[in-house]
N, C-alpha and C. Protein backbone atom coordinates (compact mmCIF):
# COMPACT_ATOMS: atom_id res chain seq x y z
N UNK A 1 10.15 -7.75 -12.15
CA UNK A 1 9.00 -7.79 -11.27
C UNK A 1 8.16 -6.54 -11.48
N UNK A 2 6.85 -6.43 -11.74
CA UNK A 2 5.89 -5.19 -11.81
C UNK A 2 5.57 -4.76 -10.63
N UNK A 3 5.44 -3.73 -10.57
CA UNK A 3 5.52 -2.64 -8.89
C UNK A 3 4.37 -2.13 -9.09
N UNK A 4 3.37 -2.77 -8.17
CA UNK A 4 2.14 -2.10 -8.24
C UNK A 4 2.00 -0.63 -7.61
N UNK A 5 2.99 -0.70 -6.69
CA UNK A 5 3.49 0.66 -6.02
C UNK A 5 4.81 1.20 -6.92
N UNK A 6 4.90 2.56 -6.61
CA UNK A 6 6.71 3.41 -6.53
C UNK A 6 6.62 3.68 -5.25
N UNK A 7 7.67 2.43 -4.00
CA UNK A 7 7.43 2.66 -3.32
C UNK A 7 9.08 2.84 -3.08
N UNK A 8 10.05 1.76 -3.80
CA UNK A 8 11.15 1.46 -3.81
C UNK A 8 12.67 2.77 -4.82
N UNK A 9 12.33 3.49 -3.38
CA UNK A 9 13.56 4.57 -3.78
C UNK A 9 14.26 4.53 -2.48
N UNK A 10 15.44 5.17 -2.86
CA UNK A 10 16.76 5.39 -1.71
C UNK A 10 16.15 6.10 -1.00
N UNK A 11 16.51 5.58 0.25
CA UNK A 11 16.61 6.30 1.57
C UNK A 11 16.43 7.65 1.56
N UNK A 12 17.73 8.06 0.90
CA UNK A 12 17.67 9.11 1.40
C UNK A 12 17.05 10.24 0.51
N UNK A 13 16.33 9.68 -0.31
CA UNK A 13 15.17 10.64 -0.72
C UNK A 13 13.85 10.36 -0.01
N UNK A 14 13.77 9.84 0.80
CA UNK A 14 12.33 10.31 1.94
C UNK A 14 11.32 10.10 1.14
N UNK A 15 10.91 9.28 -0.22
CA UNK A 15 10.12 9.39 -1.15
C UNK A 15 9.24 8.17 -0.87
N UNK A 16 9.02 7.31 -0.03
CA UNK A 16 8.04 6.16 0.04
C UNK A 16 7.71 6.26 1.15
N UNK A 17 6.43 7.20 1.36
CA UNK A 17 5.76 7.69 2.01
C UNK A 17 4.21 7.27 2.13
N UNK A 18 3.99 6.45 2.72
CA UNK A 18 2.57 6.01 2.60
C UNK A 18 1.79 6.29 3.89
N UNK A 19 1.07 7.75 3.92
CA UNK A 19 0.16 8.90 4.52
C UNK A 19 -1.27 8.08 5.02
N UNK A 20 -1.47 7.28 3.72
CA UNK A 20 -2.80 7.07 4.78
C UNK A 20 -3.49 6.05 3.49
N UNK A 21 -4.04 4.63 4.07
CA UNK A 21 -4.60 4.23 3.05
C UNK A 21 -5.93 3.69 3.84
N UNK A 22 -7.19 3.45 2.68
CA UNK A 22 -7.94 3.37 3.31
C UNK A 22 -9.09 2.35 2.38
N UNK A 23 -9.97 1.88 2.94
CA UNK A 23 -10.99 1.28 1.74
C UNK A 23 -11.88 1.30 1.99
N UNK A 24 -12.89 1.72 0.71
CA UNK A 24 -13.42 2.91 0.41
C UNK A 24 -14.85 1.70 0.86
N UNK A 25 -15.91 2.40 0.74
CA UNK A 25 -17.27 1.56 1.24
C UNK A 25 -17.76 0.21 -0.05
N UNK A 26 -17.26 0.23 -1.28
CA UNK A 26 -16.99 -0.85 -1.76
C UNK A 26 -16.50 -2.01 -1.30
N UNK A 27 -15.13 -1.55 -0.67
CA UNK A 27 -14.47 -2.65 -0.13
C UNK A 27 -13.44 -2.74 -1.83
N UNK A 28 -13.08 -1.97 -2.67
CA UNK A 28 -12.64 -2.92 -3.68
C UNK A 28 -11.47 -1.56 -4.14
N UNK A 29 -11.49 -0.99 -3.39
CA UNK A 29 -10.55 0.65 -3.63
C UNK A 29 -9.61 0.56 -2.62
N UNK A 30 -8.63 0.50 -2.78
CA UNK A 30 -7.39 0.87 -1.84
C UNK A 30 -6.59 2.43 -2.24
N UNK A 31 -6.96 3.28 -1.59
CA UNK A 31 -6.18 4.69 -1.23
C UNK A 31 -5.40 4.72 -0.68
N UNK A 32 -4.68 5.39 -1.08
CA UNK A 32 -3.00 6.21 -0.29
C UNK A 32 -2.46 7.24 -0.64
N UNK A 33 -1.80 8.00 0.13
CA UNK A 33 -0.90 9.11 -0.69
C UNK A 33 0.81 8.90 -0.21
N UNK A 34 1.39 9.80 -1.13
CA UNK A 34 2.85 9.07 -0.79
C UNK A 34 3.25 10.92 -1.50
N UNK A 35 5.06 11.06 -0.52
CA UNK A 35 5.17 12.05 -0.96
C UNK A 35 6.47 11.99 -1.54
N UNK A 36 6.38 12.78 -2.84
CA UNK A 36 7.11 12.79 -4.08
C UNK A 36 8.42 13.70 -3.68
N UNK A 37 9.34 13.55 -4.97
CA UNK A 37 10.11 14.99 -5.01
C UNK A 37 9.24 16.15 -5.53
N UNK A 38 8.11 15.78 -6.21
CA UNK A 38 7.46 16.86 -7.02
C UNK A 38 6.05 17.38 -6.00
N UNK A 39 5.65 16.80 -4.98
CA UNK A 39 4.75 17.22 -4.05
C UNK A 39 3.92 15.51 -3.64
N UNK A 40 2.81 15.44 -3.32
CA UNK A 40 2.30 14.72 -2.75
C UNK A 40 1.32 13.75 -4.01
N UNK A 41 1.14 12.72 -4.10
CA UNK A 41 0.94 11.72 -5.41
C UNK A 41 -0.40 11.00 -4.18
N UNK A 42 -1.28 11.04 -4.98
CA UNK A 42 -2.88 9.87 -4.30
C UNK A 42 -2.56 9.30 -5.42
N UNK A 43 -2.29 7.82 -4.75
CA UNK A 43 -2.77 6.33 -5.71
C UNK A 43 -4.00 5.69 -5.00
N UNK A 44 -4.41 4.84 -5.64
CA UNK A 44 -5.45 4.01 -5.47
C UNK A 44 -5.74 2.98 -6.42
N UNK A 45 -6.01 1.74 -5.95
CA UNK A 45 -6.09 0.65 -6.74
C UNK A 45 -7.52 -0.01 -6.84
N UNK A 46 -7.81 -0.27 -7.93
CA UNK A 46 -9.73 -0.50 -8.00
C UNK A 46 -9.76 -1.82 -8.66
N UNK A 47 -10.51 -2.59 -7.97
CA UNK A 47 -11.14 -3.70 -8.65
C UNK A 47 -11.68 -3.71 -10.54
N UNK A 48 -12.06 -2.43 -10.60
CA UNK A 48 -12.58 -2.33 -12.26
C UNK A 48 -11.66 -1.82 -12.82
N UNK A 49 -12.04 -0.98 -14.37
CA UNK A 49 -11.31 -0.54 -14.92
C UNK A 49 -10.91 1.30 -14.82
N UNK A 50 -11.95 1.29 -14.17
CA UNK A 50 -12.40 3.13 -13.70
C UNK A 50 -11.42 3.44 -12.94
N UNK A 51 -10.57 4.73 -12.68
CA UNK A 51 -10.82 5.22 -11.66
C UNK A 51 -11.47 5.83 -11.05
N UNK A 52 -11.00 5.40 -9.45
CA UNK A 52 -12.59 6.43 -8.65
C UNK A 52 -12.02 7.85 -8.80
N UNK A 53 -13.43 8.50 -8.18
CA UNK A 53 -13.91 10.14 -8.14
C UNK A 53 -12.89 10.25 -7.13
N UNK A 54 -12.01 11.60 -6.97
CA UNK A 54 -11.59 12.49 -6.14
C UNK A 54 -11.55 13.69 -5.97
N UNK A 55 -12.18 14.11 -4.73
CA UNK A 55 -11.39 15.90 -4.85
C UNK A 55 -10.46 16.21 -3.77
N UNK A 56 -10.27 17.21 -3.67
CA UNK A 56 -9.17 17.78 -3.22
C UNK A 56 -9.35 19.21 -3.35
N UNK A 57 -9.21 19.25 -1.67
CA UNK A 57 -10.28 20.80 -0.91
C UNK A 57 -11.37 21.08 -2.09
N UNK A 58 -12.23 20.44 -1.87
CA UNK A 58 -13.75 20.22 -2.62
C UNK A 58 -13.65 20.07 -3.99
N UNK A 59 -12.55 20.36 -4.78
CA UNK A 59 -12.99 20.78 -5.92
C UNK A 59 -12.31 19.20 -6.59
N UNK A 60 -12.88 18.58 -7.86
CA UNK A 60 -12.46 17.70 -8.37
C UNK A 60 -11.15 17.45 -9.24
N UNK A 61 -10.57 16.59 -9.03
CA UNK A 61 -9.34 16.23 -9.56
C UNK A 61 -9.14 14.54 -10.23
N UNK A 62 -8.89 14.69 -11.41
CA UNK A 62 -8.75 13.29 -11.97
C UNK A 62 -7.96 12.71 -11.53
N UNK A 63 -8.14 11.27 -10.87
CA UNK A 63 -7.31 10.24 -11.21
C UNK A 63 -6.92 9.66 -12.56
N UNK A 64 -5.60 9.63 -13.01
CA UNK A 64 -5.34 8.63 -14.41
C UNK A 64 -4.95 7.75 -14.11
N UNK A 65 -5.05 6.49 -14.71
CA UNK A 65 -4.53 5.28 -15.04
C UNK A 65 -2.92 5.28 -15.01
N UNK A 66 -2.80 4.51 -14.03
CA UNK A 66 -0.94 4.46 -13.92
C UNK A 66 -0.60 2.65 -14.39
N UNK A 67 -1.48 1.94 -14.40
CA UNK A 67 -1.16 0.25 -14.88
C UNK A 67 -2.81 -0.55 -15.27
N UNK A 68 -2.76 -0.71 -16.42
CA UNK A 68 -3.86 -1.81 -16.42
C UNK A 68 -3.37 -2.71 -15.41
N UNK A 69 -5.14 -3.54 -15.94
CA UNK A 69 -5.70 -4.69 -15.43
C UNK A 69 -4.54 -6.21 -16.59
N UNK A 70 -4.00 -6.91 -15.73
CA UNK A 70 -3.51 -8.00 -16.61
C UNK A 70 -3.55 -9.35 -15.55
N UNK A 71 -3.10 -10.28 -16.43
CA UNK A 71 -3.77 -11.77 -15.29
C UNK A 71 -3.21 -11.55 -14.12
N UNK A 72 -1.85 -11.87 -14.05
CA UNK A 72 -1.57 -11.53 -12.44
C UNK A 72 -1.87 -9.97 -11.71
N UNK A 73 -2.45 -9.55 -12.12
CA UNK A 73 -3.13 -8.28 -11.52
C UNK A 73 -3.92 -7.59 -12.39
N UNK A 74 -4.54 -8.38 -11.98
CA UNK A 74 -6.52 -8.09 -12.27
C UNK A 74 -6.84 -6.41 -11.85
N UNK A 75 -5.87 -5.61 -11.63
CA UNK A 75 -6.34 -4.46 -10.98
C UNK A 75 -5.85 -2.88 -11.65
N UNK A 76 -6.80 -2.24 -11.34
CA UNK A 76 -6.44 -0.95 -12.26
C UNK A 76 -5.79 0.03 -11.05
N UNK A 77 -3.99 0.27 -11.49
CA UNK A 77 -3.68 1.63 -10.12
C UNK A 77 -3.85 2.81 -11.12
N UNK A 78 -4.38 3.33 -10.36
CA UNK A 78 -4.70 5.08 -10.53
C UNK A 78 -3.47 5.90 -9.55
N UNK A 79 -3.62 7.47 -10.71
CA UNK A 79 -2.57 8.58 -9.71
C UNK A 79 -3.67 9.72 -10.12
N UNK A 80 -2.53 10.92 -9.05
CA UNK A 80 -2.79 11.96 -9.64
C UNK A 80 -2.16 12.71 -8.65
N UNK A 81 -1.60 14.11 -9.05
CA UNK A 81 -1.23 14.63 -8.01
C UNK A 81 -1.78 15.74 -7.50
N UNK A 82 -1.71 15.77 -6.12
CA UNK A 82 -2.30 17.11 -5.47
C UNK A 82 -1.64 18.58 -6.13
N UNK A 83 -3.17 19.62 -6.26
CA UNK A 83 -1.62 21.37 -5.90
C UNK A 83 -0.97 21.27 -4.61
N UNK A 84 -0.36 21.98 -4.79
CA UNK A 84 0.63 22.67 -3.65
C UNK A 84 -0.09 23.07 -3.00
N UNK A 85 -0.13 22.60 -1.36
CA UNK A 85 -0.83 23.59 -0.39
C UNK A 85 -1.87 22.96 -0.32
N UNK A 86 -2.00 21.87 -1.00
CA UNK A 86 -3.82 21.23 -0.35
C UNK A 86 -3.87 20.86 0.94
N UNK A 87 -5.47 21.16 1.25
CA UNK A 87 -5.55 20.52 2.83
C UNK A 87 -5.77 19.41 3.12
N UNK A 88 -7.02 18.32 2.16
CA UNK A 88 -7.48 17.27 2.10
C UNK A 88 -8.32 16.67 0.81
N UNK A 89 -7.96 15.49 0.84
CA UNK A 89 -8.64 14.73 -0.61
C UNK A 89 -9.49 13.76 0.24
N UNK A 90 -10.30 13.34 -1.08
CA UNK A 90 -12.02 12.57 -0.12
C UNK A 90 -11.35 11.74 -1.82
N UNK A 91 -11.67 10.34 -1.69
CA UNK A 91 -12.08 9.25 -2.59
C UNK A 91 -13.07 8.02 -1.82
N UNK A 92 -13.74 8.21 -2.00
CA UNK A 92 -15.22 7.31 -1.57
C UNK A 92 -15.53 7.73 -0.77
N UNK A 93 -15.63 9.32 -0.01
CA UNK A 93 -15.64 9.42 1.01
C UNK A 93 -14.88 9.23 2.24
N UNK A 94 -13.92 8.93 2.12
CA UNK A 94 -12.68 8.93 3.27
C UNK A 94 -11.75 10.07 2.62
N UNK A 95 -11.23 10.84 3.76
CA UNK A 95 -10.38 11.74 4.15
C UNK A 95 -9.16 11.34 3.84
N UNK A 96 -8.08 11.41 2.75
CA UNK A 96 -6.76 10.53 3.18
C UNK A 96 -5.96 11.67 3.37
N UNK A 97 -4.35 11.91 3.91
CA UNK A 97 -3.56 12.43 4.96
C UNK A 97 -2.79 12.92 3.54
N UNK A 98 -2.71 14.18 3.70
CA UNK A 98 -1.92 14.98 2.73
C UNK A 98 -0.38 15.73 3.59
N UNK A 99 0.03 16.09 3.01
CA UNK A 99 1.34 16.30 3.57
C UNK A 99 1.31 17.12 4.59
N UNK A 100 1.56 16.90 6.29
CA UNK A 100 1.59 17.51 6.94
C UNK A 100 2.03 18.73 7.28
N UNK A 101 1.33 19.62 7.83
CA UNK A 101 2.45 21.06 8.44
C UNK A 101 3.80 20.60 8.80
N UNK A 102 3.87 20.08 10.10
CA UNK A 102 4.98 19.97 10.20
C UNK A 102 5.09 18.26 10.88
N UNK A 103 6.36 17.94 10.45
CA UNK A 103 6.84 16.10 10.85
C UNK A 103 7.47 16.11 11.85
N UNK A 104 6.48 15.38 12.96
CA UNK A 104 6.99 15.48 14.30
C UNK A 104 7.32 14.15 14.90
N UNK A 105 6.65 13.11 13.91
CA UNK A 105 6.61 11.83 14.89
C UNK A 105 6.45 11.10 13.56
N UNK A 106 7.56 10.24 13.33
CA UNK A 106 8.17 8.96 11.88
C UNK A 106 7.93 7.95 12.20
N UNK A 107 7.48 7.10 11.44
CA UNK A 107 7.33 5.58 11.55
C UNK A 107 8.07 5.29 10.57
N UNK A 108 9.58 4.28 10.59
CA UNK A 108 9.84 3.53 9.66
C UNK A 108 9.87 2.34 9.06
N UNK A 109 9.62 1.88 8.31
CA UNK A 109 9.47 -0.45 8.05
C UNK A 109 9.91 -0.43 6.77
N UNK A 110 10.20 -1.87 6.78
CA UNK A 110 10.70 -2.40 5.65
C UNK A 110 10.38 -3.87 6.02
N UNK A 111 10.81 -4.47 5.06
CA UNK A 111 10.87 -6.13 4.96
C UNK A 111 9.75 -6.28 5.52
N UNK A 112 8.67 -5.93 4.83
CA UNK A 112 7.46 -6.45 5.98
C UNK A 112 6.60 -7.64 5.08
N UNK A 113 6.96 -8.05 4.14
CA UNK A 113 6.72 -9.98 3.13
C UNK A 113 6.73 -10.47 4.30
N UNK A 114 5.58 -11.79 3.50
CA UNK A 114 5.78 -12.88 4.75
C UNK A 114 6.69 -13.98 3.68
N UNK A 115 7.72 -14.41 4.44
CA UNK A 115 8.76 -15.55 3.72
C UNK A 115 7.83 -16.66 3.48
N UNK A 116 7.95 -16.91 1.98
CA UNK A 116 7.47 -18.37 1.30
C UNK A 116 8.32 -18.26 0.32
N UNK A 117 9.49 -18.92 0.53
CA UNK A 117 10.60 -19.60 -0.44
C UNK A 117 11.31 -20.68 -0.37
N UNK A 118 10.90 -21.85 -1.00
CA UNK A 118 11.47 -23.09 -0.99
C UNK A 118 11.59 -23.72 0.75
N UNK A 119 12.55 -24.05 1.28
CA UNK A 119 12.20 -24.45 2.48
C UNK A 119 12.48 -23.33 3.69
N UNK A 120 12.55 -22.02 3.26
CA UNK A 120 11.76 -21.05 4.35
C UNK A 120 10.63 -20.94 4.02
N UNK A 121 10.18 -20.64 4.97
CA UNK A 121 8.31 -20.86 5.38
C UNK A 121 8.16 -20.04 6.55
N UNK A 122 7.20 -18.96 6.40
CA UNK A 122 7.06 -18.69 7.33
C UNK A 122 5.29 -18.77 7.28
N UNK A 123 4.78 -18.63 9.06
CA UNK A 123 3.22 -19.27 9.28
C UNK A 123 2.61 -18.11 8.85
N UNK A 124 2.54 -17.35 7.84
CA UNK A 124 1.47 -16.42 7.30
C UNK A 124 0.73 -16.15 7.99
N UNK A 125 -0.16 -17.31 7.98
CA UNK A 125 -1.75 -17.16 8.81
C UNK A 125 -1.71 -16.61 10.15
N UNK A 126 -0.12 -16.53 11.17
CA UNK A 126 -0.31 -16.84 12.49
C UNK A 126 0.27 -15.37 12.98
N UNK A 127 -0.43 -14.19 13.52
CA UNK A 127 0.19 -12.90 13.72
C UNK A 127 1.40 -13.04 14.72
N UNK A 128 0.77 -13.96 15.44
CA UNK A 128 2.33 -13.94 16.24
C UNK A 128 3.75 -14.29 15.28
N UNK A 129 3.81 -14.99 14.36
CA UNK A 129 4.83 -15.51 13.71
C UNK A 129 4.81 -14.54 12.41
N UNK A 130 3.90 -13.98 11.78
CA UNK A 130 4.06 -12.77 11.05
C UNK A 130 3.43 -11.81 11.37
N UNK A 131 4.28 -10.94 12.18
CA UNK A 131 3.01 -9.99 13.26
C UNK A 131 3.21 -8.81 12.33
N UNK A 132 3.30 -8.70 11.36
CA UNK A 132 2.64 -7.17 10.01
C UNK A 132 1.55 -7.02 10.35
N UNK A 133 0.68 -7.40 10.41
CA UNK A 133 -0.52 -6.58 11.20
C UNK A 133 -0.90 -6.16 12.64
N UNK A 134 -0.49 -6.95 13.62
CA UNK A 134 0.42 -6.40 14.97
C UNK A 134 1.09 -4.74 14.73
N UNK A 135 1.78 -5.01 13.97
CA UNK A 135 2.75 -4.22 14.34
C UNK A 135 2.11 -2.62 13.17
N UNK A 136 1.59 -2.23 12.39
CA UNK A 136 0.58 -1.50 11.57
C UNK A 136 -0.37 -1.26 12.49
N UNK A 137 -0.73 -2.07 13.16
CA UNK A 137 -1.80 -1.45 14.32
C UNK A 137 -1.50 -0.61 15.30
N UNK A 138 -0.07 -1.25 15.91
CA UNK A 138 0.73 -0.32 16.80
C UNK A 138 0.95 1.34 16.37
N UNK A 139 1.88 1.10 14.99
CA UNK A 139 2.25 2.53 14.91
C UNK A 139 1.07 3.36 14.36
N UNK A 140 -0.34 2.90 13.63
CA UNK A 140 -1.17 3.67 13.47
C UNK A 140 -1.77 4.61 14.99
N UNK A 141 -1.50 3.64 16.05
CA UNK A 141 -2.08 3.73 17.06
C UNK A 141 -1.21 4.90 17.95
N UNK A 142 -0.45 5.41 17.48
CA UNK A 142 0.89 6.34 17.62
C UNK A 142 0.96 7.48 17.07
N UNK A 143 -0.23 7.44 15.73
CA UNK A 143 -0.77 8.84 15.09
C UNK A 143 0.80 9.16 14.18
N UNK A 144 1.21 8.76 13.53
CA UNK A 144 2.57 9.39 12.80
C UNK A 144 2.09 9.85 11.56
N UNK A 145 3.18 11.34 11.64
CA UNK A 145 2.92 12.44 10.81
C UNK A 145 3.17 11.79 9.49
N UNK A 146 3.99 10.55 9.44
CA UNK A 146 4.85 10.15 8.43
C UNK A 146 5.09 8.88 8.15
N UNK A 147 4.91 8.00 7.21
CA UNK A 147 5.15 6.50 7.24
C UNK A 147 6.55 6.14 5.95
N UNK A 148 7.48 5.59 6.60
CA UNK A 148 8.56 5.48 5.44
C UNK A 148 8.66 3.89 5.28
N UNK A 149 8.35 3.61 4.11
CA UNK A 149 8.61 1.90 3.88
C UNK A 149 10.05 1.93 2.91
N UNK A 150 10.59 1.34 3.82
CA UNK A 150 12.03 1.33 2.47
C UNK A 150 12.04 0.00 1.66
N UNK A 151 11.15 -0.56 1.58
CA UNK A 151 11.45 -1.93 0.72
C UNK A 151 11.09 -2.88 1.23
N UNK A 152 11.23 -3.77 0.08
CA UNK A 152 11.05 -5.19 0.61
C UNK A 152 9.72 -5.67 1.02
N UNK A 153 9.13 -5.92 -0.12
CA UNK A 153 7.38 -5.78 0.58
C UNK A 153 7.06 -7.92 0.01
N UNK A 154 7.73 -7.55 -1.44
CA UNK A 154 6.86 -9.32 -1.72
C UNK A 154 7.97 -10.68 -1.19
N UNK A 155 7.44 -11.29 -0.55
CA UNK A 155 8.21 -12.50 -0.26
C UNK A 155 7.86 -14.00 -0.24
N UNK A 156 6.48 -13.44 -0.97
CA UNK A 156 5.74 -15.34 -1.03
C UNK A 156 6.32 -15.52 -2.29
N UNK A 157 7.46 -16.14 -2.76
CA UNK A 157 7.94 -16.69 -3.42
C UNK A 157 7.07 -17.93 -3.64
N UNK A 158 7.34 -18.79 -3.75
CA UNK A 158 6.46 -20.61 -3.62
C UNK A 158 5.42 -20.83 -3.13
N UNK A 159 4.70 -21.69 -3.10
CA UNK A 159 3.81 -21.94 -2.77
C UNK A 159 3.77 -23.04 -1.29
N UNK A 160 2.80 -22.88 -0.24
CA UNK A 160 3.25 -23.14 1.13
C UNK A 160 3.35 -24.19 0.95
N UNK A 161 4.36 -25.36 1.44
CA UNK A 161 4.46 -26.51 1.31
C UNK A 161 3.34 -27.24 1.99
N UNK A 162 2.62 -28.74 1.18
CA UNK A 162 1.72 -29.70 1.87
C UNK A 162 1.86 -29.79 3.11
N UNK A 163 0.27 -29.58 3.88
CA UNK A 163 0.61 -30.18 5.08
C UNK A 163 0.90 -29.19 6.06
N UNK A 164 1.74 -27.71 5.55
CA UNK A 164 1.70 -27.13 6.57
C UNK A 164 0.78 -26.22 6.84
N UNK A 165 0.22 -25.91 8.26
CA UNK A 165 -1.09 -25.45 8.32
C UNK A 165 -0.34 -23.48 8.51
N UNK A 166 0.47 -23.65 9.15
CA UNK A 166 0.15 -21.74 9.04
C UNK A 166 0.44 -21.23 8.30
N UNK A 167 0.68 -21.60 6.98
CA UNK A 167 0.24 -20.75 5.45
C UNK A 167 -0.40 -21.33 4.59
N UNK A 168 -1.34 -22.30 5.11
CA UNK A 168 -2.61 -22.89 4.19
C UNK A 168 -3.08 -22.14 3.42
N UNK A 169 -3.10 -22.03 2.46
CA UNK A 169 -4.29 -21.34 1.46
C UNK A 169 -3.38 -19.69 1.12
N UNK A 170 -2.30 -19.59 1.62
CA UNK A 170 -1.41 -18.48 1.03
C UNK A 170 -1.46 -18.33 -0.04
N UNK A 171 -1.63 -17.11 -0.80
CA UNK A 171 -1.42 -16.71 -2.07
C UNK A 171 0.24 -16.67 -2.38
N UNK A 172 0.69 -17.12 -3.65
CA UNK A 172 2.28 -16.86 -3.77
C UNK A 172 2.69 -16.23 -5.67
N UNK A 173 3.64 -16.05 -5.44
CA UNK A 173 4.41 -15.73 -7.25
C UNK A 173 4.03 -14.22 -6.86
N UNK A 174 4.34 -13.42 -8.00
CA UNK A 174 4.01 -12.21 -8.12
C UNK A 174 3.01 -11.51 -8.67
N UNK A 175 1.43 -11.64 -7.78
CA UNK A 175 0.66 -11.30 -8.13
C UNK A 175 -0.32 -10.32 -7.45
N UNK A 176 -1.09 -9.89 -7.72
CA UNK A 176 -1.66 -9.08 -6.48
C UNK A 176 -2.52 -9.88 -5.66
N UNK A 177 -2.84 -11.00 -5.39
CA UNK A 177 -3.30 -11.59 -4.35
C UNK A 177 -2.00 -11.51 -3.74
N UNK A 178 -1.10 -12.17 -3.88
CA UNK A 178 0.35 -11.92 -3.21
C UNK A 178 0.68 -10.45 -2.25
N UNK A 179 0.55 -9.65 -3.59
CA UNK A 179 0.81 -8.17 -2.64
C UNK A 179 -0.48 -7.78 -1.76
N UNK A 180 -1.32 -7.94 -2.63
CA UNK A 180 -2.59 -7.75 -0.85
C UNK A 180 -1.98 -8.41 0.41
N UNK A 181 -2.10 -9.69 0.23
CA UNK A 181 -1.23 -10.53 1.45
C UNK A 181 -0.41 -9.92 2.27
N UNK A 182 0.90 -9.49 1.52
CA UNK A 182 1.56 -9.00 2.06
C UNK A 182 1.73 -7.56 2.29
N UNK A 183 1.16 -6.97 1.53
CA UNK A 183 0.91 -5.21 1.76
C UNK A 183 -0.09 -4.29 2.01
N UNK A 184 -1.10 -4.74 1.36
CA UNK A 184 -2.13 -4.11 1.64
C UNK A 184 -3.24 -4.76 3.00
């Protein structure tokens, strides 16, 4: 399976850290930062082949190319990593969340796919029955210093069976319509 993220490490390296994502006034840039063993990593995923402009405390810093564009993901992820000690990075103009002073307040998730596999089904479309966005609203709404996803992000396996209406028009297989769906 291709990992549009490195999001999927052990526990107990504290390493899938997703700080802050955001989209950018395009609409076609997804930002985040996540923190490493080696310091703090900005990805971002772009509709083209570019990556976007960033700086970091004003001064500019390249994004490189971490995965072409291929059919099931039409999309270019970009990295790069912060120095030590930065305060803040701007990509399209949004602010994203660099490694805090100090971690006072954790949010943790996992398994957050919506099930589409053979005859599990779950209603995609319906927040009450896949409340991932419910529940992302909550803990944003909680201000945490820290976001830990331990796994488990793709789960549209199949495609929603005929007929049923709360995952009509679901994206499925392993593609990035899939992972938007379910992650972004």
């Amino acid at each position: 399976m291709r990992k549009i993220l490195c999001l999927r490490w052990p526990v107990w390296l504290l390493l899938a850290v997703v700080c802050a994502s955001i989209h950018a006034e395009e609409k076609s840039t997804i930002a985040w930062t996540e923190l490493t063993a080696s310091g703090v990593s900005v990805r971002a995923i772009v509709a083209g082949k570019e990556c976007p402009a960033m700086s970091v405390d004003g001064k500019s810093v390249v994004l490189k190319v971490r995965e072409t564009p291929n059919e099931q993901f039409p999309v270019t992820t970009c990295q790069a990593a912060t120095p030590p000690g930065s305060k803040f990075a701007l990509i399209g103009g949004h602010r994203l969340a660099l490694e805090p002073p100090a971690v006072k307040r954790v949010v943790v998730i996992g398994d957050t796919g919506c099930r589409l596999k053979g005859a599990k089904v779950q209603d995609c479309n319906d927040p009450q029955k896949w409340p991932f966005s419910i529940m992302t609203r909550n803990a944003a709404a909680k201000h945490p210093d820290l976001v830990i996803h331990v796994g488990d992000y793709y789960y549209r396996e199949t495609p929603c069976p005929a007929g049923r209406e709360g995952c009509n028009g679901s994206p499925n297989g392993d593609s990035w319509e899939s992972w938007r769906a379910d992650f972004f």
